[in-house]
N, C-alpha and C. Protein backbone atom coordinates (compact mmCIF):
# COMPACT_ATOMS: atom_id res chain seq x y z
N UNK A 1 91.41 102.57 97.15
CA UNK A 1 90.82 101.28 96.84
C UNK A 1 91.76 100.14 97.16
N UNK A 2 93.07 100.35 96.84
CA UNK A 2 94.06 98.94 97.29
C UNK A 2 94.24 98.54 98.71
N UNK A 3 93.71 99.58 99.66
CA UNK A 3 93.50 99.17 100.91
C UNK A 3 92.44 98.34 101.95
N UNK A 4 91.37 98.55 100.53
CA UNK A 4 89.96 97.45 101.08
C UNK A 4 90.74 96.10 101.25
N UNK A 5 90.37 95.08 101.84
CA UNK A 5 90.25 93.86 101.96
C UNK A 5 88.72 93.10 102.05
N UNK A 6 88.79 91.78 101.51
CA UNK A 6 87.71 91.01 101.70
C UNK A 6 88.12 90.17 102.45
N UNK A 7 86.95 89.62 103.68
CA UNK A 7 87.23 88.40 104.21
C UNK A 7 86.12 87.09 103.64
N UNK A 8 86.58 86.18 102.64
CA UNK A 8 85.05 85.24 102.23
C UNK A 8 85.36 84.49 103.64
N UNK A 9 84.11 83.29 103.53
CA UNK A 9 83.96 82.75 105.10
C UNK A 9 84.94 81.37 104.42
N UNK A 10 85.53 81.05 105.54
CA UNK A 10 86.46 80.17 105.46
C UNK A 10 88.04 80.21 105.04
N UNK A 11 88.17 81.59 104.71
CA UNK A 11 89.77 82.49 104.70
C UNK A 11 90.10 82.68 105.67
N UNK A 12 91.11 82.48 106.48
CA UNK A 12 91.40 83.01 107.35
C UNK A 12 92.10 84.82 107.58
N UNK A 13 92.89 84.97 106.42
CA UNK A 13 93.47 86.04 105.93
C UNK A 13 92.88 87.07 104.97
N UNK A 14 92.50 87.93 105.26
CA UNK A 14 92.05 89.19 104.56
C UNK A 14 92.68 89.18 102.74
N UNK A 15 91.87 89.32 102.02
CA UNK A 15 92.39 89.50 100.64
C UNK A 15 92.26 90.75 99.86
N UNK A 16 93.10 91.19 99.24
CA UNK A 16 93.07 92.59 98.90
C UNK A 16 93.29 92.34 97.30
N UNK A 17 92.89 93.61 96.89
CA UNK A 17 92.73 93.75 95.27
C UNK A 17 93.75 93.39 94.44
N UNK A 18 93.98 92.52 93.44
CA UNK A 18 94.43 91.96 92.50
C UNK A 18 95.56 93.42 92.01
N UNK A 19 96.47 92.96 91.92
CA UNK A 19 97.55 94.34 90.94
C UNK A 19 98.29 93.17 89.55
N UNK A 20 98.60 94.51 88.29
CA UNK A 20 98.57 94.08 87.32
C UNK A 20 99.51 95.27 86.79
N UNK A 21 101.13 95.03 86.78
CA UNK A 21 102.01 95.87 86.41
C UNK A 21 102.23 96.93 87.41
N UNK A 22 102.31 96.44 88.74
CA UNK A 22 102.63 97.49 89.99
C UNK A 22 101.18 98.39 90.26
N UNK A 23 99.77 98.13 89.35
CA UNK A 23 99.08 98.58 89.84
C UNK A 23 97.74 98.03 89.63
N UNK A 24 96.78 98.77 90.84
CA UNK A 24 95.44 98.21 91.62
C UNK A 24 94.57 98.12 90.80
N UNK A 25 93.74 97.19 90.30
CA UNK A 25 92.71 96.28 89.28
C UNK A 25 91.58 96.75 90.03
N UNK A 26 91.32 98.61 90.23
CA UNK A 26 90.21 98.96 90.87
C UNK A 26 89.40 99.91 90.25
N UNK A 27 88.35 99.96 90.26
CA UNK A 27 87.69 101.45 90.22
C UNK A 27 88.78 102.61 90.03
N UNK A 28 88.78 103.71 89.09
CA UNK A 28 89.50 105.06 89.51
C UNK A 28 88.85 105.60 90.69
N UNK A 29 89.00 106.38 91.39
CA UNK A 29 88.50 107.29 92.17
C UNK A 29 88.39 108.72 92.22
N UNK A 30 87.34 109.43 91.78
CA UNK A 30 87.09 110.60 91.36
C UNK A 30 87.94 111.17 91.90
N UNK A 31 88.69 112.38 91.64
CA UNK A 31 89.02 113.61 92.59
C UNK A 31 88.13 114.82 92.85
N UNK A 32 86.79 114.67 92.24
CA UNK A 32 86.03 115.76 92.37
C UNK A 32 85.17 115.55 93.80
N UNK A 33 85.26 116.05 94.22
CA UNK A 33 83.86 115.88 95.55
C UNK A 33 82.57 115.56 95.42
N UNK A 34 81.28 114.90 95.82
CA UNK A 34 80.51 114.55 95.63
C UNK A 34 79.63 114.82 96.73
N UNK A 35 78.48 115.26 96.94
CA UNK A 35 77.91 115.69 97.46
C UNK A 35 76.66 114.77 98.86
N UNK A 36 76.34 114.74 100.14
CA UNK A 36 75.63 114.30 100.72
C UNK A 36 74.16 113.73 100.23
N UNK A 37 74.00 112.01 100.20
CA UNK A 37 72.76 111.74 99.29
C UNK A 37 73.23 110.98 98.26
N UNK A 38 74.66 111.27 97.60
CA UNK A 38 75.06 110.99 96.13
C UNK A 38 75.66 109.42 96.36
N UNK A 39 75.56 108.60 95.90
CA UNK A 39 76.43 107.48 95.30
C UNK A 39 77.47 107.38 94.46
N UNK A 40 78.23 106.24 95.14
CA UNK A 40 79.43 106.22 94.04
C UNK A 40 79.64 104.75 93.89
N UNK A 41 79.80 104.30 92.76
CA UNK A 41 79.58 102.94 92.44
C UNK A 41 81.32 102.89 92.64
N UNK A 42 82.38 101.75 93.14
CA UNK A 42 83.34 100.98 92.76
C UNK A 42 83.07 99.88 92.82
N UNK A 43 84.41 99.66 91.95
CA UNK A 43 85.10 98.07 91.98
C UNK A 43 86.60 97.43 91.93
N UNK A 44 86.47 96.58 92.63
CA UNK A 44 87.71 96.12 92.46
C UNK A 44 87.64 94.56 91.88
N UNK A 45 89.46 93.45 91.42
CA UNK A 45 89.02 92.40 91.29
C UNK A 45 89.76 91.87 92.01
N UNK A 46 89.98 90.59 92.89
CA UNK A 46 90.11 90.17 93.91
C UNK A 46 90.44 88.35 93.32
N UNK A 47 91.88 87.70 93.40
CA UNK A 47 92.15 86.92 93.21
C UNK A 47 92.08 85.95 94.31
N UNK A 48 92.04 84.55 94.44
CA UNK A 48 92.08 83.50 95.67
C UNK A 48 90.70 83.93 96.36
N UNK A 49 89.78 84.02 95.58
CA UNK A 49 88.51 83.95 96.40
C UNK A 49 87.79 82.20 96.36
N UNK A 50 87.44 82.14 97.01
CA UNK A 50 86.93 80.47 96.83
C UNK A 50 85.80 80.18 95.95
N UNK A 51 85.63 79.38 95.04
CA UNK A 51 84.91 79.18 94.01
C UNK A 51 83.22 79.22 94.60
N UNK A 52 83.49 78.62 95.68
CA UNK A 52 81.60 78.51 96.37
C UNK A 52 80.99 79.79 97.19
N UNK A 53 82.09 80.80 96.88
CA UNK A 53 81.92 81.93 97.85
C UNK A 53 80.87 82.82 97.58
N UNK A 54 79.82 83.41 98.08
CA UNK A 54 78.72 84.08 97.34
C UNK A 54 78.81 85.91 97.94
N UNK A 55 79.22 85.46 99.49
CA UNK A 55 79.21 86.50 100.37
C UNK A 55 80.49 86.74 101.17
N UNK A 56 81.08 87.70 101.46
CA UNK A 56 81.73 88.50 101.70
C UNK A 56 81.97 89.63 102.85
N UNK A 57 82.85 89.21 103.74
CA UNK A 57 82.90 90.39 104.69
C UNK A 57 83.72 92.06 104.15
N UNK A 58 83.95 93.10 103.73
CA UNK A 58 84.69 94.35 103.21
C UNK A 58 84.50 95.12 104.27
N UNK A 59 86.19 95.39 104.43
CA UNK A 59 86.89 95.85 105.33
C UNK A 59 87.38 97.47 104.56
N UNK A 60 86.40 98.60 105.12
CA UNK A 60 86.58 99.74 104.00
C UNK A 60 87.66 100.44 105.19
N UNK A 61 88.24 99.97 105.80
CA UNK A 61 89.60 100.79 106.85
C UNK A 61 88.88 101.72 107.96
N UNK A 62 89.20 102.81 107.53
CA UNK A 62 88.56 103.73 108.52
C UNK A 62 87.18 103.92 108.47
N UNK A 63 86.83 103.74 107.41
CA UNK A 63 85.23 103.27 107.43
C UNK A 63 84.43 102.44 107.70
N UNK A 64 85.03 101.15 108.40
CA UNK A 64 84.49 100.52 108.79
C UNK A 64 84.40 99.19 108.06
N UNK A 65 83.59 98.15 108.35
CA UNK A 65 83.30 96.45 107.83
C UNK A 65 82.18 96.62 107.15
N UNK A 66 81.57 96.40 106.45
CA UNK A 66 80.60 95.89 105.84
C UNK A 66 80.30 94.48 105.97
N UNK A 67 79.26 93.93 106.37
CA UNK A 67 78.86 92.23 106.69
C UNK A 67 78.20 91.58 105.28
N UNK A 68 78.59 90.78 105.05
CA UNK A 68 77.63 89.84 104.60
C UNK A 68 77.11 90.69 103.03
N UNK A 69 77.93 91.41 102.22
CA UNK A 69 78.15 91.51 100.62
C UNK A 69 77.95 90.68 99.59
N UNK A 70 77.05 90.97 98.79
CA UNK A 70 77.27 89.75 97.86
C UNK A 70 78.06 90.30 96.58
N UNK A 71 78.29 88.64 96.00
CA UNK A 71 79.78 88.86 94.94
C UNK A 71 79.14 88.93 93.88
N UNK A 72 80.07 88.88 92.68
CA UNK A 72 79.75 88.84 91.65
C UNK A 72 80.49 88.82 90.65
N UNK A 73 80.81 87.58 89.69
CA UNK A 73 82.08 87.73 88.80
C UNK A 73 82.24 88.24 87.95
N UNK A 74 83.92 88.62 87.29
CA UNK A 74 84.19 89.40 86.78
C UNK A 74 83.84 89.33 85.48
């Protein structure tokens, strides 16, 4: 999870998850496997986002971008 980044529109620089005592303000992440079909809800929280920001580019690494996300506060 500390490797996602968000891009809101008008950042120029990618923003990544908030840390709080050397660590990531995210979702845990199961270690159990989950099966084809299944969902998995995370979250992370994300500081210096711009107050008018609604939507969101997420940058999941090797998985790819996600366009156009909507936010939602904490």
């Amino acid at each position: 999870m500390s490797r996602i980044s968000i891009v809101p529109p008008g950042v120029g620089m990618p923003l990544y998850p908030a840390r709080k005592d050397n660590a990531c303000q995210c979702a845990d992440v199961p270690t159990a496997s989950f099966g084809g079909g299944m969902q998995l809800q995370l979250w992370a929280l994300f500081e210096g986002v711009p107050q008018d920001a609604e939507r969101v580019d997420v940058n999941l690494g090797p998985l790819g971008t996600i366009k156009n996300v909507a936010l939602s506060s904490a």
